[in-house]
Protein backbone atom coordinates (compact mmCIF):
# COMPACT_ATOMS: atom_id res chain seq x y z
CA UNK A 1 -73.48 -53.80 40.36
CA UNK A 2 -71.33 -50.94 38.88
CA UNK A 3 -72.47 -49.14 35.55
CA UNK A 4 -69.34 -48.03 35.34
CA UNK A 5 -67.20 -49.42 31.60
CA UNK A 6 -64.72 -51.65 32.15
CA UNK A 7 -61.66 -49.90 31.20
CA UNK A 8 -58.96 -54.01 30.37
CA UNK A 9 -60.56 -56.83 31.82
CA UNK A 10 -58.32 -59.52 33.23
CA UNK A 11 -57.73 -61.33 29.60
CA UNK A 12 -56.33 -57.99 28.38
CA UNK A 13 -58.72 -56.43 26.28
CA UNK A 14 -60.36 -53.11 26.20
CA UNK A 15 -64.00 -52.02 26.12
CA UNK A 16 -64.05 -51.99 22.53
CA UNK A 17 -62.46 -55.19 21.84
CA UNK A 18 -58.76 -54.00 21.30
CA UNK A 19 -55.54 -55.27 23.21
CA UNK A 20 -53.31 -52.64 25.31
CA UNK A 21 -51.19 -51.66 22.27
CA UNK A 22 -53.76 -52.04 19.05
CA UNK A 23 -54.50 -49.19 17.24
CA UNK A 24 -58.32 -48.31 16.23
CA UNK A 25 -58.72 -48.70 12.59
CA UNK A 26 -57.59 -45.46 10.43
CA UNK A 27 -58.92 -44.41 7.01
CA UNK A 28 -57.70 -42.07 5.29
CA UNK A 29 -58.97 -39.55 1.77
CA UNK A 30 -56.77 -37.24 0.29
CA UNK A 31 -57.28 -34.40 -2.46
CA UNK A 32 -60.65 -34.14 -4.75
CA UNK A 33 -62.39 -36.91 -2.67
CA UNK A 34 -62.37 -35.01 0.91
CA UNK A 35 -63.29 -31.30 -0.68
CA UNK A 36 -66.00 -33.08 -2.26
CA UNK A 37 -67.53 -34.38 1.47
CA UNK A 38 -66.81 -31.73 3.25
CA UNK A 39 -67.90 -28.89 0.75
CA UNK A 40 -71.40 -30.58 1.24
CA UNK A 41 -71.85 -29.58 4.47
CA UNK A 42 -74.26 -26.37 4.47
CA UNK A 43 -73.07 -25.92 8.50
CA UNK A 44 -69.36 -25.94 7.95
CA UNK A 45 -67.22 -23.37 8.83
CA UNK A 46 -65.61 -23.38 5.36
CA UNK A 47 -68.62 -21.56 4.12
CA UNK A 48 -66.63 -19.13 4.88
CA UNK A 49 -63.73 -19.86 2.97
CA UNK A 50 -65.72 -19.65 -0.74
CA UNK A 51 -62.37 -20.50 -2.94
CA UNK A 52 -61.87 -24.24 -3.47
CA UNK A 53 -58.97 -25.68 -1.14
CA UNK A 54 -55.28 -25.93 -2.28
CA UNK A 55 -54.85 -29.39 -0.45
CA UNK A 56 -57.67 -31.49 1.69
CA UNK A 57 -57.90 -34.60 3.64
CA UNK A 58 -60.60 -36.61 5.88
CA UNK A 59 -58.72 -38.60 8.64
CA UNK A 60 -61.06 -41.37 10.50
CA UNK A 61 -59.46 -42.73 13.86
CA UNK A 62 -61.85 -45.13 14.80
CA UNK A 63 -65.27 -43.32 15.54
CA UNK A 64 -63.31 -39.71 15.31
CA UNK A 65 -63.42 -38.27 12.11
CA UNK A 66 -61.61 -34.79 11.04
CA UNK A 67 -61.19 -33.06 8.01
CA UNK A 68 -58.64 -30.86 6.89
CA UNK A 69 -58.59 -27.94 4.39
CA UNK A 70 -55.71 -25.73 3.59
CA UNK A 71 -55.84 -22.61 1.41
CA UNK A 72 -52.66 -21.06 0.22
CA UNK A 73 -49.77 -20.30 0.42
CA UNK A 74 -51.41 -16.86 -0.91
CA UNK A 75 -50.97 -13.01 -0.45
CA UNK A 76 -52.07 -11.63 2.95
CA UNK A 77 -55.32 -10.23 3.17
CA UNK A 78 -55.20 -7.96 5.89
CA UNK A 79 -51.54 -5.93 4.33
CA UNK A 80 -50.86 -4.68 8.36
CA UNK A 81 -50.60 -8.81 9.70
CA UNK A 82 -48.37 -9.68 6.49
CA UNK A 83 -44.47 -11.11 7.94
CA UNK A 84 -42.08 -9.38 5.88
CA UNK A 85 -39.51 -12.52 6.18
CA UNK A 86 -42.11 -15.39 6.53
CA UNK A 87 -45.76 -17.06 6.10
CA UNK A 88 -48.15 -16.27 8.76
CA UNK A 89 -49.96 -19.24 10.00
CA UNK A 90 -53.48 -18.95 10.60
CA UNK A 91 -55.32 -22.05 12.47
CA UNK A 92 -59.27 -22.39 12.95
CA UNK A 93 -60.79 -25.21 14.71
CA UNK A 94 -64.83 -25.84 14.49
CA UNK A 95 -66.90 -28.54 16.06
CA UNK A 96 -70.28 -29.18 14.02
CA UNK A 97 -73.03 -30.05 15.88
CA UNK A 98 -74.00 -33.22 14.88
CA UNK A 99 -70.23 -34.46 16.23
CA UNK A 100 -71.44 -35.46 19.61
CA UNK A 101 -68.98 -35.48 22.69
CA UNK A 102 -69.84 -35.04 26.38
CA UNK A 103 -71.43 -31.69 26.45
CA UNK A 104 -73.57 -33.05 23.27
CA UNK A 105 -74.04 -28.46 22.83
CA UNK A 106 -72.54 -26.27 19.72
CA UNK A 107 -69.48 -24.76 20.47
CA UNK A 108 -68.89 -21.23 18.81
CA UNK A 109 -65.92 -19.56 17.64
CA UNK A 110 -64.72 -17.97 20.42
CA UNK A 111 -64.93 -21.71 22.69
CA UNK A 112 -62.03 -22.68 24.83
CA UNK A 113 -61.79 -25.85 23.92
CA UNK A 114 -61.51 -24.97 20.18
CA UNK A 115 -59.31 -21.89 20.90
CA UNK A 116 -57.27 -24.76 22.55
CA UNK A 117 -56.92 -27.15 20.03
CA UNK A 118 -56.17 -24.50 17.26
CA UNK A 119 -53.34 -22.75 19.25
CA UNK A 120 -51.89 -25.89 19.93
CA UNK A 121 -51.81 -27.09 16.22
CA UNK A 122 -50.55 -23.63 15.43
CA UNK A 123 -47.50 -24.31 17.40
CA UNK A 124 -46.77 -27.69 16.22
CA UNK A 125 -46.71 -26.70 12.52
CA UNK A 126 -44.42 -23.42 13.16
CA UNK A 127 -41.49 -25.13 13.32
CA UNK A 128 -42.42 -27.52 10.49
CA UNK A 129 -43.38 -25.70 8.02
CA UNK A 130 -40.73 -23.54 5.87
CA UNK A 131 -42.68 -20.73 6.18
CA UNK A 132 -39.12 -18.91 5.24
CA UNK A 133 -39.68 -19.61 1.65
CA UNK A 134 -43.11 -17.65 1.29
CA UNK A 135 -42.45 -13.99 2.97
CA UNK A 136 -45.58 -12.17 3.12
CA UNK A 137 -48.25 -14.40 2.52
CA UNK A 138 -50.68 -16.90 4.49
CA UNK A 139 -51.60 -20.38 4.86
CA UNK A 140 -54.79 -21.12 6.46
CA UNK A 141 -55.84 -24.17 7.72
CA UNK A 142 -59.25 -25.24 8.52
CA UNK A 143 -59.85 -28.40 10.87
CA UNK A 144 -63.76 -29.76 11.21
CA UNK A 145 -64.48 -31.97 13.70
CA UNK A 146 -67.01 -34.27 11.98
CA UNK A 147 -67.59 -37.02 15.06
CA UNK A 148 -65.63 -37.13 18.18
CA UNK A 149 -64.41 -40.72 20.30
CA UNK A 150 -61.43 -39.40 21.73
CA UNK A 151 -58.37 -38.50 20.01
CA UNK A 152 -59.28 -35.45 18.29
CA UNK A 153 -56.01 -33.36 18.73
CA UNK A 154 -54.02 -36.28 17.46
CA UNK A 155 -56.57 -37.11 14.55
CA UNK A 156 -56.64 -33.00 13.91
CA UNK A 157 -52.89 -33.09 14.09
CA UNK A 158 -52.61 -35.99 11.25
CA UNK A 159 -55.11 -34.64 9.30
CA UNK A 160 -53.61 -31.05 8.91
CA UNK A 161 -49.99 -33.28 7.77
CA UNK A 162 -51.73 -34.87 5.04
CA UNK A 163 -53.42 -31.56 3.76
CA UNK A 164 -50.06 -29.59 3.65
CA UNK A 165 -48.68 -32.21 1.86
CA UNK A 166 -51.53 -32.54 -0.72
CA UNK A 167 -51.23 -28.80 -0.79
CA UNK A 168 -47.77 -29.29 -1.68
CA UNK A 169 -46.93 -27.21 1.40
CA UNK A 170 -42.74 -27.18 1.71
CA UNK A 171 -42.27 -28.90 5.28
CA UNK A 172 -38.82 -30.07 6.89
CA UNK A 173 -40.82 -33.46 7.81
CA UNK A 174 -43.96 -34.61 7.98
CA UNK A 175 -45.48 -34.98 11.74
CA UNK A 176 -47.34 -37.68 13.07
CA UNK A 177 -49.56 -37.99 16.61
CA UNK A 178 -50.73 -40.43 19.05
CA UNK A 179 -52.58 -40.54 22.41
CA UNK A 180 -51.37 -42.96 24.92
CA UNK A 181 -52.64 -43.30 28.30
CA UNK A 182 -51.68 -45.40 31.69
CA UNK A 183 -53.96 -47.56 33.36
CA UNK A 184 -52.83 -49.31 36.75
CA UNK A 185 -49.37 -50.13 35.55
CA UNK A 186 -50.52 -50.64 31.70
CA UNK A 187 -50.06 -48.32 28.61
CA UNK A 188 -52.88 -48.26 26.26
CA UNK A 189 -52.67 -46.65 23.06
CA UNK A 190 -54.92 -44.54 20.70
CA UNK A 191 -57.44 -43.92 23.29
CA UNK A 192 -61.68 -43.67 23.27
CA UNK A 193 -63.38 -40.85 24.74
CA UNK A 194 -64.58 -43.18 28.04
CA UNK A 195 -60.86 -44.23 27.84
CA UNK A 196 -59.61 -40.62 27.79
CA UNK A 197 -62.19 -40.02 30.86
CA UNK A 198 -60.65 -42.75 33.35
CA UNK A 199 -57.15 -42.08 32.74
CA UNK A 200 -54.15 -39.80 32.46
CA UNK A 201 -52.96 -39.43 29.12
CA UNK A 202 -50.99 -37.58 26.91
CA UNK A 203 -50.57 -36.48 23.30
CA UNK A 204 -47.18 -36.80 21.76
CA UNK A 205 -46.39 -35.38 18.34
CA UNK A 206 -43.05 -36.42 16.52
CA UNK A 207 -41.14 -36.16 13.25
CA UNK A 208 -40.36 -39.20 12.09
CA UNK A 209 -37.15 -38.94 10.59
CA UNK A 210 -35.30 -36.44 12.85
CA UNK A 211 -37.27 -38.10 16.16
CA UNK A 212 -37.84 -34.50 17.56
CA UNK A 213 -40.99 -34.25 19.51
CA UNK A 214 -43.04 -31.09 18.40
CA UNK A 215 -45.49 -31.45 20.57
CA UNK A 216 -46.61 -32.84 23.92
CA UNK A 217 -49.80 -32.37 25.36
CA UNK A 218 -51.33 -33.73 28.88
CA UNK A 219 -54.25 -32.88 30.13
CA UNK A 220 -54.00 -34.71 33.56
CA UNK A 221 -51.05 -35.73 35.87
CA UNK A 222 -49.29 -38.59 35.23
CA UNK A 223 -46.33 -40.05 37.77
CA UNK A 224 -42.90 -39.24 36.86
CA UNK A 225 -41.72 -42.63 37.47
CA UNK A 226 -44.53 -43.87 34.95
CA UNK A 227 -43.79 -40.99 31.92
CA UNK A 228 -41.05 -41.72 29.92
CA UNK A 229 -42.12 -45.15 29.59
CA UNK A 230 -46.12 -44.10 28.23
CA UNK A 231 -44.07 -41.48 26.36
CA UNK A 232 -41.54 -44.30 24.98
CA UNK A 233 -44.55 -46.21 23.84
CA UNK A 234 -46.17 -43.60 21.65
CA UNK A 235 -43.43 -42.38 19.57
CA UNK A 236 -42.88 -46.03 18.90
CA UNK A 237 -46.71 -46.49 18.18
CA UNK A 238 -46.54 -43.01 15.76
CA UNK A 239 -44.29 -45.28 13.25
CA UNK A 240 -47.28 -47.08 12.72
CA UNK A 241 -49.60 -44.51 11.80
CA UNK A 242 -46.67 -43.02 10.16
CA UNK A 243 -46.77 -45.90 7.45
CA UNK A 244 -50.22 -45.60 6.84
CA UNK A 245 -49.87 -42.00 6.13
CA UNK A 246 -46.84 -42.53 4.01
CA UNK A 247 -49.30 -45.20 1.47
CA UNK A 248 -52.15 -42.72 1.05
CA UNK A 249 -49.66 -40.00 0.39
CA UNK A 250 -47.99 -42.68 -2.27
CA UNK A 251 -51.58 -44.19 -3.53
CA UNK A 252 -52.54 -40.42 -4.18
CA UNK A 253 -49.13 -39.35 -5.95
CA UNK A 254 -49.72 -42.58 -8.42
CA UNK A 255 -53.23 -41.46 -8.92
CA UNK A 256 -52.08 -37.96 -9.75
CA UNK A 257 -49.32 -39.31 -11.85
CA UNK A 258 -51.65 -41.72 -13.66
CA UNK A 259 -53.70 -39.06 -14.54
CA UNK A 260 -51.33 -36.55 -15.60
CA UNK A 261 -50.11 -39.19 -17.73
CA UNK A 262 -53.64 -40.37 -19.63
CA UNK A 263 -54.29 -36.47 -19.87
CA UNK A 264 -50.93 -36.27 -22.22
CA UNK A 265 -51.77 -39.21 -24.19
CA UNK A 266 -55.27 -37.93 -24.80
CA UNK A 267 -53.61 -34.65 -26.35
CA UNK A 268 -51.09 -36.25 -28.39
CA UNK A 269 -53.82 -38.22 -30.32
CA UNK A 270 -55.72 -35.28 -31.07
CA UNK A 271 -55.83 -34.32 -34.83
CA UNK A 272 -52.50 -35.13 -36.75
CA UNK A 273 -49.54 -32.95 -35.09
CA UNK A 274 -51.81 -30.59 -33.71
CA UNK A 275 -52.50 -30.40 -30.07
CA UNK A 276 -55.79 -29.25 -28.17
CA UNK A 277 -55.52 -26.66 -24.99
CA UNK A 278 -58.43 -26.52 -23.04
CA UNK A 279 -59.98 -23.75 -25.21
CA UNK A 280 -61.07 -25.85 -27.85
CA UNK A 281 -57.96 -23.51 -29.79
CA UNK A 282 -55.41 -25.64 -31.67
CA UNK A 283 -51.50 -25.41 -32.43
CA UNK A 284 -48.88 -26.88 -33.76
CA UNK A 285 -46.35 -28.97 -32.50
CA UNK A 286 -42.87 -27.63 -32.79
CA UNK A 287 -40.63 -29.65 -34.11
């Protein structure tokens, strides 16, 4: 009797109780809520990073969970790196060492695999960012790998969208990822770690509204004849995930909004005609 996990039985469902094309469940915290997790964390590598994040955001894919932090844009803080025409993009990638994963060891700084992951995240934000409107600055990004079950460069990938965006990072479209893989003649999508072990597989980045493909990843060979199909299959898939992006970005813009809007109302009731700054120091209303 083999110990080996079985992969789709014969009724069509995966190890973990999905069908072929389901999707794991995806949750998603933007803004004050994800600094405030992942500040807690005495082993993070944002200990390093002392000044509270511009934008943040925890992205769970199923048992994978990343969080996101970006700080800037801001001045360059080694002068001699600075772009004189454009933001430099800085990308670091750490795994903590409760996040489990095959090796099950802590993975420094200098690791392949995280080297990896951060030089391919690099290159699928150059082109997406407008890094033309802030000359001589920085934007670092900072991607912690909480818990690992496959997926991580597509979970990193989706995480580091939402951040920019609750950075209020200028981007020509957002970009949204997926792993699919083939096995036998079927395409699963949004794959497991034992899933990602038994099968070739690729990661496909896109933006949603100009379909251009910013990234493609595959770590194994999969048949020509069989590609574009798998490939066909995940950009369709990335609408999906591109929708549930789309309502945390528009569940945090009416929390923002609400707030904003309570904050005013709480001035404008202060003392008769005078408003309040944060101070304590009052002045008049102009007419």
């Amino acid at each position: 009797m083999s110990s080996r996990i079985e992969i789709l039985n014969a009724g069509g469902y995966r190890s973990d109780g999905r069908t072929q094309y389901e999707l794991r469940s995806m949750t998603i915290i933007l803004g004050d809520s994800a600094k405030s997790l992942s500040e807690n964390l005495d082993d993070s590598f944002s200990n390093l990073y002392p000044n509270a994040a511009d934008g943040s955001a925890i992205v769970m894919h199923g048992l994978t969970e990343v969080s996101v932090r970006v700080f800037g844009p801001r001045e360059a803080q080694i002068r001699r790196e600075a772009i004189h025409d454009r933001a430099k993009i800085n990308v670091q990638v750490v795994m903590l060492p409760f996040s489990g994963g095959t090796a099950n060891r802590r993975r420094g700084r200098g690791d392949k695999r995280l080297l990896e992951l951060a030089a391919a995240i690099e290159s699928t934000f150059e082109s997406v960012i407008q890094t033309g409107l802030y000359p001589r600055s920085q934007i670092d990004i900072v991607v912690e790998i909480h818990q690992q079950d496959g997926g991580v460069l597509h979970s990193a990938i989706n995480g580091v969208t939402l951040a920019l965006t609750d950075a209020g990072v200028a981007m020509y479209d957002q970009v949204v990822a997926v792993s699919a893989g083939l096995h036998s003649t079927a395409v699963l999508l949004d794959l497991s770690h034992y899933e990602e072990n038994d099968m070739p597989f690729l990661t496909v980045a896109v933006m949603p509204r100009s379909k251009k493909v910013t990234l493609l990843n595959m770590e194994s060979r999969l048949h020509v004849t069989r590609f574009e199909h798998v490939f066909k299959v995940g950009c369709e898939a990335a609408e999906i995930i591109r929708t549930e992006m789309g309502n945390a970005i528009m569940a945090r813009t009416h929390a923002l909004a609400s707030s904003a809007m309570t904050g005013e109302l709480g001035q404008t009731q202060r003392g008769g005609g005078n408003l309040i700054d944060e101070s304590g120091m009052a002045y008049e209303m102009e007419e």
